[in-house]
Protein backbone atom coordinates (compact mmCIF):
# COMPACT_ATOMS: atom_id res chain seq x y z
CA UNK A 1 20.20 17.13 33.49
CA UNK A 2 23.30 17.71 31.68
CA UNK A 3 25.55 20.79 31.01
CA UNK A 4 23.67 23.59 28.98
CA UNK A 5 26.63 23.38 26.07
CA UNK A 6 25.11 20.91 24.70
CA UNK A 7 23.35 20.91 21.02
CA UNK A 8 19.91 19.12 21.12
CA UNK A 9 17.90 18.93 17.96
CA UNK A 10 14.37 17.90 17.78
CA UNK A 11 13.24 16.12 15.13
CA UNK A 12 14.92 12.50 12.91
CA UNK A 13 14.23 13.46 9.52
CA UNK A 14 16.34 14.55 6.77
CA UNK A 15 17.58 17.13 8.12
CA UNK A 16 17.76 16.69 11.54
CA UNK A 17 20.03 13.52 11.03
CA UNK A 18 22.19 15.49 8.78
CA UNK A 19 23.11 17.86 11.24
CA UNK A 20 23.66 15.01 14.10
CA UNK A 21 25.98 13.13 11.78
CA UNK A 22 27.25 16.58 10.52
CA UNK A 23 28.21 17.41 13.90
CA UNK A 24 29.75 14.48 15.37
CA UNK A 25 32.23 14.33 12.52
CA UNK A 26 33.42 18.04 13.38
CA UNK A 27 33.43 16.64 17.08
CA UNK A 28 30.44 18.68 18.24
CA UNK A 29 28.07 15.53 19.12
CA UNK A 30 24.37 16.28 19.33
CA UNK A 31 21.78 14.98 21.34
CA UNK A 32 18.83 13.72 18.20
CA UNK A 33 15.89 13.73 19.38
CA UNK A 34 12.54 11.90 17.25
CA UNK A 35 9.15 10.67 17.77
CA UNK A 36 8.44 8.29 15.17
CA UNK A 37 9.17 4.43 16.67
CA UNK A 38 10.85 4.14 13.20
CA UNK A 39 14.45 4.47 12.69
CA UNK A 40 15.43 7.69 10.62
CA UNK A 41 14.29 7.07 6.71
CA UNK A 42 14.28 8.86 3.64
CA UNK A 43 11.38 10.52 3.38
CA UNK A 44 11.56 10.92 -0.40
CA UNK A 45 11.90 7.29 -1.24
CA UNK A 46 8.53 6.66 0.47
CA UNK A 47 6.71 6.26 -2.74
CA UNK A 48 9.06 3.63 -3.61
CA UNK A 49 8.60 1.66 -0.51
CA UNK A 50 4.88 2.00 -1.41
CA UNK A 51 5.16 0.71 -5.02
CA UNK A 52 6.62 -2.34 -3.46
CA UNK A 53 10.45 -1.50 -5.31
CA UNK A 54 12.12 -1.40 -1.71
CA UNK A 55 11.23 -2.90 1.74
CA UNK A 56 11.36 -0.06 4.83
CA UNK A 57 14.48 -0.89 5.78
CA UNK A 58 16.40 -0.10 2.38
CA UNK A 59 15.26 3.52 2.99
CA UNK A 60 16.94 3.99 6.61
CA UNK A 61 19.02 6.84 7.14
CA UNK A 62 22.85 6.18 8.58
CA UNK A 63 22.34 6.37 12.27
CA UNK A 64 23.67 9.23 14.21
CA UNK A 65 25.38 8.57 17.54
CA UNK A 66 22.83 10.02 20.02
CA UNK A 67 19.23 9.29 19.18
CA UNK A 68 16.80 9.58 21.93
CA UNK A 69 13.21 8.56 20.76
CA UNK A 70 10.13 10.73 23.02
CA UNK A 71 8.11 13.22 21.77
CA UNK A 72 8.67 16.59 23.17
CA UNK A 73 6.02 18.83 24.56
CA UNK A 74 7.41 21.85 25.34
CA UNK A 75 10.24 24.34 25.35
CA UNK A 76 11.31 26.68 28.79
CA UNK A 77 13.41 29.26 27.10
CA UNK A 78 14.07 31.04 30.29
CA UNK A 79 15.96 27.90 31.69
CA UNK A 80 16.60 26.20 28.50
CA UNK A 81 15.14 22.95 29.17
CA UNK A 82 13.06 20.83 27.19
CA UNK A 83 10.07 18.83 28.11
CA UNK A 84 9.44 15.16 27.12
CA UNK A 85 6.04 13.26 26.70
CA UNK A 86 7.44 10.78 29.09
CA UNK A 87 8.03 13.29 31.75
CA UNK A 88 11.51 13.65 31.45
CA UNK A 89 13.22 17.08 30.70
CA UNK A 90 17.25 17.64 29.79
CA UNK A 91 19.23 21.15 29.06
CA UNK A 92 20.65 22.24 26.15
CA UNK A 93 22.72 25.46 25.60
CA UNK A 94 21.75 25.28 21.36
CA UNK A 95 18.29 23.75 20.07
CA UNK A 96 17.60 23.60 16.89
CA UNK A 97 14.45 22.68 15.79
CA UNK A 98 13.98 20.70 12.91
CA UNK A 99 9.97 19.34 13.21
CA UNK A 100 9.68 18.96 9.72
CA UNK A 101 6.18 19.45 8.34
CA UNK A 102 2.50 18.32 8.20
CA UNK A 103 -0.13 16.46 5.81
CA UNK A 104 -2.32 19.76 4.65
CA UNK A 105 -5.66 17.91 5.76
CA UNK A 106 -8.58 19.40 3.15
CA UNK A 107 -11.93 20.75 4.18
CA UNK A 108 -14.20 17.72 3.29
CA UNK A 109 -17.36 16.82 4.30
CA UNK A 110 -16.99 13.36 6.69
CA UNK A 111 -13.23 13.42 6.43
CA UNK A 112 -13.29 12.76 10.15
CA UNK A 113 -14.89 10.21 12.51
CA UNK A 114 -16.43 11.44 15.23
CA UNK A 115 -13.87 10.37 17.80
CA UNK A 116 -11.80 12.98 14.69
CA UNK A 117 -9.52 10.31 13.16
CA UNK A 118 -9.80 9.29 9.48
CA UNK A 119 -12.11 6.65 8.35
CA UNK A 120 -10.87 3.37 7.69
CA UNK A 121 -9.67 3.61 3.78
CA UNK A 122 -8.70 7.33 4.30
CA UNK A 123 -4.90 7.68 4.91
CA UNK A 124 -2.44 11.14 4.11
CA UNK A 125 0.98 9.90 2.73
CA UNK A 126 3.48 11.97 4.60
CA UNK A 127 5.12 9.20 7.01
CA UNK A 128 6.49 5.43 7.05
CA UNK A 129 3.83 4.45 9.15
CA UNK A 130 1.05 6.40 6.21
CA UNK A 131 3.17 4.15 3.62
CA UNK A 132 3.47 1.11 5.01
CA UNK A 133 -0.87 1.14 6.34
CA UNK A 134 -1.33 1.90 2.20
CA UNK A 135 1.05 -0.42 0.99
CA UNK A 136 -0.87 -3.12 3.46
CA UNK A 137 -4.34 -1.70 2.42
CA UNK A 138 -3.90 -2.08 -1.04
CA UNK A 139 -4.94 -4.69 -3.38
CA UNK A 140 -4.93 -5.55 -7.06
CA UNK A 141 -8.05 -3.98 -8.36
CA UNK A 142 -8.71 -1.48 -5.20
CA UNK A 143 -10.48 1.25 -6.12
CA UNK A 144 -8.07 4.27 -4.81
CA UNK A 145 -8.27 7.86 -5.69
CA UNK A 146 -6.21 10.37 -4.84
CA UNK A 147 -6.56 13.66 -4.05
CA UNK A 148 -4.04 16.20 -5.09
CA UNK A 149 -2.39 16.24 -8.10
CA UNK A 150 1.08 18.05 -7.03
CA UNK A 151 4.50 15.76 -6.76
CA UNK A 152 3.61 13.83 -3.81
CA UNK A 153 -0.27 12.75 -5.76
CA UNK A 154 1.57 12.18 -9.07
CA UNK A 155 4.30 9.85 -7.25
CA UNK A 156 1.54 8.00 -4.96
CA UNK A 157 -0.88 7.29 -7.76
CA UNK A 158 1.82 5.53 -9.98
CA UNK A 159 2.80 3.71 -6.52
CA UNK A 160 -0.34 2.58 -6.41
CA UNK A 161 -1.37 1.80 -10.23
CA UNK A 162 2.18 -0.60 -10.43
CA UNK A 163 0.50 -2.16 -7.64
CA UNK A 164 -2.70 -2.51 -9.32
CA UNK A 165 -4.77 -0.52 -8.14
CA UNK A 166 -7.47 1.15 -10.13
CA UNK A 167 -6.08 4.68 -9.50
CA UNK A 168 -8.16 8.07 -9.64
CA UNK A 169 -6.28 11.27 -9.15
CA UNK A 170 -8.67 14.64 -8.60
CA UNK A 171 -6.54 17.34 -9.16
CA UNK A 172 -7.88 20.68 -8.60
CA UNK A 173 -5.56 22.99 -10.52
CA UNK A 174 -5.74 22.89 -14.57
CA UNK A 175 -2.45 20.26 -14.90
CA UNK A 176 -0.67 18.30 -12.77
CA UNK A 177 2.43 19.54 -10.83
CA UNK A 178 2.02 22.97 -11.87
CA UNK A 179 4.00 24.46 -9.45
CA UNK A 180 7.00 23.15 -10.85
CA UNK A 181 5.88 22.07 -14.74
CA UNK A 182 5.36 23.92 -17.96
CA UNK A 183 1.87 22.53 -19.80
CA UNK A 184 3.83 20.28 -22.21
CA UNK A 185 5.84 18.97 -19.69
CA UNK A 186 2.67 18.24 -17.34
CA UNK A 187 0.83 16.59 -20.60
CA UNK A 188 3.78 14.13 -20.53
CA UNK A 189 3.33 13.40 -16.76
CA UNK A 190 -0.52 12.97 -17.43
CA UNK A 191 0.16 10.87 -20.43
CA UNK A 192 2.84 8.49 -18.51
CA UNK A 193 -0.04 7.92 -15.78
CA UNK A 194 -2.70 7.12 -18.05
CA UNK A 195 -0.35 4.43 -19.50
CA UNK A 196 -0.20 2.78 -16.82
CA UNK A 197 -4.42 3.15 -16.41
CA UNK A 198 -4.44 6.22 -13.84
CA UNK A 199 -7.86 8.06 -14.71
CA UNK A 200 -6.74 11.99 -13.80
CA UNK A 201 -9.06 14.98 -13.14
CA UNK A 202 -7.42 17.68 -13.79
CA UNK A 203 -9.87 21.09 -12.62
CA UNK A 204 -12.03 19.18 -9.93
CA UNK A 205 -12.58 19.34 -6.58
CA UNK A 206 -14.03 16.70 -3.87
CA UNK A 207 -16.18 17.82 -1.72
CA UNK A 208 -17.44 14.79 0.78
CA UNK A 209 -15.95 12.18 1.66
CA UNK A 210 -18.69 8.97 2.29
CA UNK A 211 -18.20 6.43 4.58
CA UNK A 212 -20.41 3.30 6.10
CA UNK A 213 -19.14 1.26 9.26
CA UNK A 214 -16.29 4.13 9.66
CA UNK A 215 -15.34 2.74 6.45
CA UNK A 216 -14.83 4.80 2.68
CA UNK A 217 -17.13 4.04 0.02
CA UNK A 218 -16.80 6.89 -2.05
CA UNK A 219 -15.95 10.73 -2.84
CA UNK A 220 -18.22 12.86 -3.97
CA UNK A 221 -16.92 15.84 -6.61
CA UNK A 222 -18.31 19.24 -6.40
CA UNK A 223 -20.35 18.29 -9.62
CA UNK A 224 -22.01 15.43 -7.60
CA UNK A 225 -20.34 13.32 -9.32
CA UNK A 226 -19.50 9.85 -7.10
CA UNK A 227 -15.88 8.46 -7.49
CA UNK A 228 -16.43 4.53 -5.47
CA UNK A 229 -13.52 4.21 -3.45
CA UNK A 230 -12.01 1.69 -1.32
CA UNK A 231 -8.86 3.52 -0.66
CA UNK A 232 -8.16 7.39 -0.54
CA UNK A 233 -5.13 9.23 -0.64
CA UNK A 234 -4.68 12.85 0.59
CA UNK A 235 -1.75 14.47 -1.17
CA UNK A 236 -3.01 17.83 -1.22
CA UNK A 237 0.71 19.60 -0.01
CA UNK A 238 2.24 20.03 3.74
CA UNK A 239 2.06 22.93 6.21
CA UNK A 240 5.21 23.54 8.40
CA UNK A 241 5.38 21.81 12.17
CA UNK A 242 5.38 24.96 13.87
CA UNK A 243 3.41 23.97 17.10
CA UNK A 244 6.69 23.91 19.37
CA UNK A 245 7.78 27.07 18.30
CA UNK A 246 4.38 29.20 18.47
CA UNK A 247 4.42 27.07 22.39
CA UNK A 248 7.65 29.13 23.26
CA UNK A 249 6.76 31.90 21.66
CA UNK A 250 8.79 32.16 18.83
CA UNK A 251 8.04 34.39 15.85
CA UNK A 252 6.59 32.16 13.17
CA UNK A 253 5.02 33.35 9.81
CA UNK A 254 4.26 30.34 7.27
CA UNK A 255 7.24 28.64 9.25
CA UNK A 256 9.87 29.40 12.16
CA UNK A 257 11.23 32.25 11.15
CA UNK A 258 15.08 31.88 11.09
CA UNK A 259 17.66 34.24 9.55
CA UNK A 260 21.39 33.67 7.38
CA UNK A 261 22.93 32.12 10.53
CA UNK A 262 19.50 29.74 10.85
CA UNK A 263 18.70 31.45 13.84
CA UNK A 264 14.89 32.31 15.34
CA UNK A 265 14.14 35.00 17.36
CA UNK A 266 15.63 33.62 20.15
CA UNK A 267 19.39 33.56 19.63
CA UNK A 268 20.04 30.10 21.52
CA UNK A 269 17.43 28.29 18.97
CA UNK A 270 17.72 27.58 15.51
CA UNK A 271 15.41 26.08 12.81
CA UNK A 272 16.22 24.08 9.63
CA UNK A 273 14.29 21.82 6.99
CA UNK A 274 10.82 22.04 6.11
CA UNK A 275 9.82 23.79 9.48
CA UNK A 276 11.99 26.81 9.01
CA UNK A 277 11.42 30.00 6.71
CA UNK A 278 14.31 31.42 5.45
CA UNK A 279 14.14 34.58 3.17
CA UNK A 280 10.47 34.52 3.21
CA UNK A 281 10.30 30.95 1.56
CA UNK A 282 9.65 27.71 3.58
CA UNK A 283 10.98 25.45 1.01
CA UNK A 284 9.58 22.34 1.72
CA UNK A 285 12.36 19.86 0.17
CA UNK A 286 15.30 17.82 0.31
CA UNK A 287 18.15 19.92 -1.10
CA UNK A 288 17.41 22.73 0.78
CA UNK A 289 17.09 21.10 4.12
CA UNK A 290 20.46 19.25 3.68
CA UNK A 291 21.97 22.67 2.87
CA UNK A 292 20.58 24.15 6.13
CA UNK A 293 22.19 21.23 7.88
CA UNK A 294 25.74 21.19 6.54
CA UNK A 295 25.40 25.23 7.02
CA UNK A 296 24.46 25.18 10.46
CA UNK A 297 26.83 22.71 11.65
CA UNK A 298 30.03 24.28 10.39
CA UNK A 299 28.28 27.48 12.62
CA UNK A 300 27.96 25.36 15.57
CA UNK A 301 31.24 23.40 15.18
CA UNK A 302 33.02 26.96 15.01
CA UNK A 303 33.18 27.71 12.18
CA UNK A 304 31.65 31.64 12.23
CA UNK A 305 31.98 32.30 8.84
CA UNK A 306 28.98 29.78 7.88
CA UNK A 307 25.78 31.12 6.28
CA UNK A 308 22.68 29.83 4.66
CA UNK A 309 21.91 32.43 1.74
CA UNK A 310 19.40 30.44 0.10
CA UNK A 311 18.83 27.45 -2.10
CA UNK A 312 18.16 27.18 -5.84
CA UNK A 313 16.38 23.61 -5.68
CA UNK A 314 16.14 21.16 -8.40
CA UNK A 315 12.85 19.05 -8.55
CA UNK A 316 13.54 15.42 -10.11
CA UNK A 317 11.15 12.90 -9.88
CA UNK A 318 11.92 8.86 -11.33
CA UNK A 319 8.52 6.86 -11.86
CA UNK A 320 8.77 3.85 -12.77
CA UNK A 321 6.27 1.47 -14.18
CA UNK A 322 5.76 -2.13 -15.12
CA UNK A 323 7.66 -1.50 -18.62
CA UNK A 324 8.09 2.31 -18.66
CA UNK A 325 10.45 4.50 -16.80
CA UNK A 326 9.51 8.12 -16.74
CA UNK A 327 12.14 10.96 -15.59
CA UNK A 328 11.82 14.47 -15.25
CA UNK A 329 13.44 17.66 -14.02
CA UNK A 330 12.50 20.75 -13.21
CA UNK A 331 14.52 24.20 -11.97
CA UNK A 332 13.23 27.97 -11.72
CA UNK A 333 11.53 29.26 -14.06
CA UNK A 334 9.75 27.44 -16.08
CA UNK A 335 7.12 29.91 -17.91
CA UNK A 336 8.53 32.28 -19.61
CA UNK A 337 8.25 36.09 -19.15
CA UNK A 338 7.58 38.89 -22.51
CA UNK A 339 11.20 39.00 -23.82
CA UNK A 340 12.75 35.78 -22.49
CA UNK A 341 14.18 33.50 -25.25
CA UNK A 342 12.83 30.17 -25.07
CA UNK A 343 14.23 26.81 -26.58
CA UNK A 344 12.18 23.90 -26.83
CA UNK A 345 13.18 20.45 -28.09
CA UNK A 346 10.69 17.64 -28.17
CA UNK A 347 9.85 14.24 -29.13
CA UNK A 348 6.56 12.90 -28.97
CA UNK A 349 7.14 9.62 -30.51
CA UNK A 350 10.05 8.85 -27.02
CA UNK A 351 7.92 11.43 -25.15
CA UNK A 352 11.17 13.33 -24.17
CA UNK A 353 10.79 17.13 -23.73
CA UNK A 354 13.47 19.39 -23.22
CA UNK A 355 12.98 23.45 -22.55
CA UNK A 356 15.17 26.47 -21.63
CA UNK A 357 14.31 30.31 -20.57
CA UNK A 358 16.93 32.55 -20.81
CA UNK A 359 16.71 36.33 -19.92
CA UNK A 360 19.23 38.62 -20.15
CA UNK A 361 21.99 36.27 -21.38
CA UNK A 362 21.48 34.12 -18.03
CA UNK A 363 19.43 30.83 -17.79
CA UNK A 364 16.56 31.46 -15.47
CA UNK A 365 14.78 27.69 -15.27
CA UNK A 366 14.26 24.73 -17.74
CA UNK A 367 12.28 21.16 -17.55
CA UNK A 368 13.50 17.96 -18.93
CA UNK A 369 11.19 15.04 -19.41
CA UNK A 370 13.01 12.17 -20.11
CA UNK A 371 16.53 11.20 -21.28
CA UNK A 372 18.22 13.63 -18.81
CA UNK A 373 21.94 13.47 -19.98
CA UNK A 374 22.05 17.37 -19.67
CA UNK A 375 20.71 18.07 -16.31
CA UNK A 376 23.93 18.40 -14.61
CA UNK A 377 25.57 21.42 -17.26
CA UNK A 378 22.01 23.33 -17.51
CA UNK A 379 21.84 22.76 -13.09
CA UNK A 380 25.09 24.11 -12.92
CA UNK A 381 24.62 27.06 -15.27
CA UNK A 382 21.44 27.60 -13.57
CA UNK A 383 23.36 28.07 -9.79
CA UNK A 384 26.11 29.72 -10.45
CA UNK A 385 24.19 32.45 -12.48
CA UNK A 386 26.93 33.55 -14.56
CA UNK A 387 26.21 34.97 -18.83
CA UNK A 388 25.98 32.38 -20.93
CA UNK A 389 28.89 31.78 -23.41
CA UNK A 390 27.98 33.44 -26.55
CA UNK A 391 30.23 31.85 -28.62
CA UNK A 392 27.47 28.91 -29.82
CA UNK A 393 23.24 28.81 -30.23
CA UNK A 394 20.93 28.35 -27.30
CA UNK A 395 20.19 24.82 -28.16
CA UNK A 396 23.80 23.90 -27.43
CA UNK A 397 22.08 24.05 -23.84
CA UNK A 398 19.96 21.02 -24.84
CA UNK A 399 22.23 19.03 -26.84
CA UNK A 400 25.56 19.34 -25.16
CA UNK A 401 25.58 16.74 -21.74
CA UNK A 402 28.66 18.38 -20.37
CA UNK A 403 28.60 15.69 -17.64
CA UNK A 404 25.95 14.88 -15.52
């Protein structure tokens, strides 16, 4: 046991490393703790790892200084102590709780073994270890289909077609990413995948998953349709790591409920990253979490001033094929409302796309697919909210790079 001053935060990803590295350079060290035998990683870059473009270790995070690696079972509030898998416990007088998040596991029919792991074939995509038993499962002409058809599906199925694959993705909204794409810009996405031989479902849902020996053979679609399959992917979203927090009794909603200081309900434990809720949103993303971090460690490191009012997150995704690079990126709103003015500049012969909303005088979301020199002026006008100059024509938006 050490003194209860000390900061202990639970969990090595993204964010938790942020805040350990955040706080040792404002001389508050933190005790990291993290179950995955991995070193820290960038999450995001797993897809990249996966398409074969970088090996594990490019994606490792800087160290922090104090990295203990057990997985912890349980939180006594009353004594502030935490419990370890290996039966050790330490004090802490601040724990933040930074657990990250969970593969969303679907409903299907023989999804699970009967000792309840997945078959052999079947693997989610949310860790290093997921990546690296895909990118050592997979082989040119595997027959792989994935399941979900958000940014994680899109990103895994090119992974997997530049590894050649024979990709499937059944997606079971009308377009792919729709959560953060207008239809034009997800008919680009859909057309840069089927370039590069990814077969997409768009409006379909599996129902059964088939295996013989413990071993995938096939999915089965709700029209009994039979997709063979040597490989499947479940990329069908994440649900917050909450199981600590619910434990010690913690109000949780869809996450850890944590308010502008990234505090829970109990004053001497915070949350942050993809396990908190902030606002009513669990965000579920990079830029947010590292804005959490930085926030919360000028708190802890004194300075009282700090708060976390929200994020306005930018979604950019790079795939990257065999002979054709595909960017995009995507901010607020993206469908327009009655009223809005809408700009729209496109290219189908370079299959660039570039579109604006503006309402009342202030730019409320855009998406750019492809060539995205003006991403940084229309992110910035974007955040900082502020009327638009009126002293030239929407499209100067488009046009106009300002520096990216």
């Amino acid at each position: 046991m050490t003194s209860n001053t000390r900061v202990v935060v639970i969990g090595a990803g993204l964010a938790g490393v942020r805040l350990a590295r955040r706080l040792g350079d404002l001389g508050t060290p933190a005790l990291l703790v993290g179950d995955e035998e991995h070193p820290p990683y960038n999450r995001v870059l797993l897809a990249e790892v996966l398409a074969g473009r970088y090996a594990p270790e490019v994606i490792a995070l800087p160290p922090p200084a104090g990295l203990l690696r057990t997985r912890v079972t349980g939180i006594d509030r009353a004594a502030r102590t935490v419990a370890c898998a290996d039966g050790t416990s330490f004090a802490y007088g601040t724990l933040v709780l930074a657990t990250g998040s969970n593969p969303v596991l679907p409903p299907l029919r023989g999804l699970f073994t009967p000792d309840h792991r997945l078959p052999e074939g079947v693997h989610a995509f949310r860790t290093l270890d997921d990546c690296l038993g895909l990118a050592g499962a997979v082989r040119p002409g595997a027959r792989a289909v994935v399941i979900g058809g958000g940014l994680l599906g899109v990103s895994a199925a090119r992974a997997l077609a530049v590894r050649g694959a024979q990709v499937v993705l059944a997606q079971q909204a009308e377009r792919l990413m729709e959560r953060q794409l207008d239809p034009d810009a997800s008919r680009l996405v859909l057309r840069h995948l089927t370039d590069l031989g990814v077969e997409v479902h768009t409006e379909c849902r599996v129902r059964d998953v088939r295996c013989i020996a413990g071993a995938v053979r096939s999915v089965e679609l709700a029209d009994g349709y039979a997709l063979d399959a040597d490989l499947v992917v479940l990329a069908c979203g994440v649900r917050p790591r909450t199981g600590l927090a619910e434990q010690a009794g913690l109000a949780v909603h869809q996450g850890v409920l944590v308010d502008d200081e990234l505090r829970t309900s109990d004053p001497h434990i915070h949350a942050i990253g993809d396990c908190a809720q902030h606002g009513g949103t669990v965000y579920g993303l990079a830029a947010p979490a590292l804005e959490q971090a930085d926030a919360l460690a000028a708190l802890l490191a004194g300075d009282t001033g700090a708060r976390y009012t929200g994020t306005r997150s930018l979604t950019r995704l790079t795939l990257t094929g065999s002979d054709s690079p595909f960017d995009l990126a995507a901010f607020g709103e993206t469908e327009a409302r009655p009223g809005d003015d809408v700009v729209r500049l496109a290219d189908a012969t370079r299959g660039t796309y570039r579109k604006v909303v503006v309402r009342d005088d202030r730019l409320v979301g855009g998406v750019l697919v492809g060539e995205l020199g003006t991403v940084g002026a229309l992110a910035r006008a974007w955040e900082g909210a502020e009327p638009l100059p009126d002293d030239g024509p929407l499209l100067h938006l488009l046009t106009n790079d300002g520096g990216s």
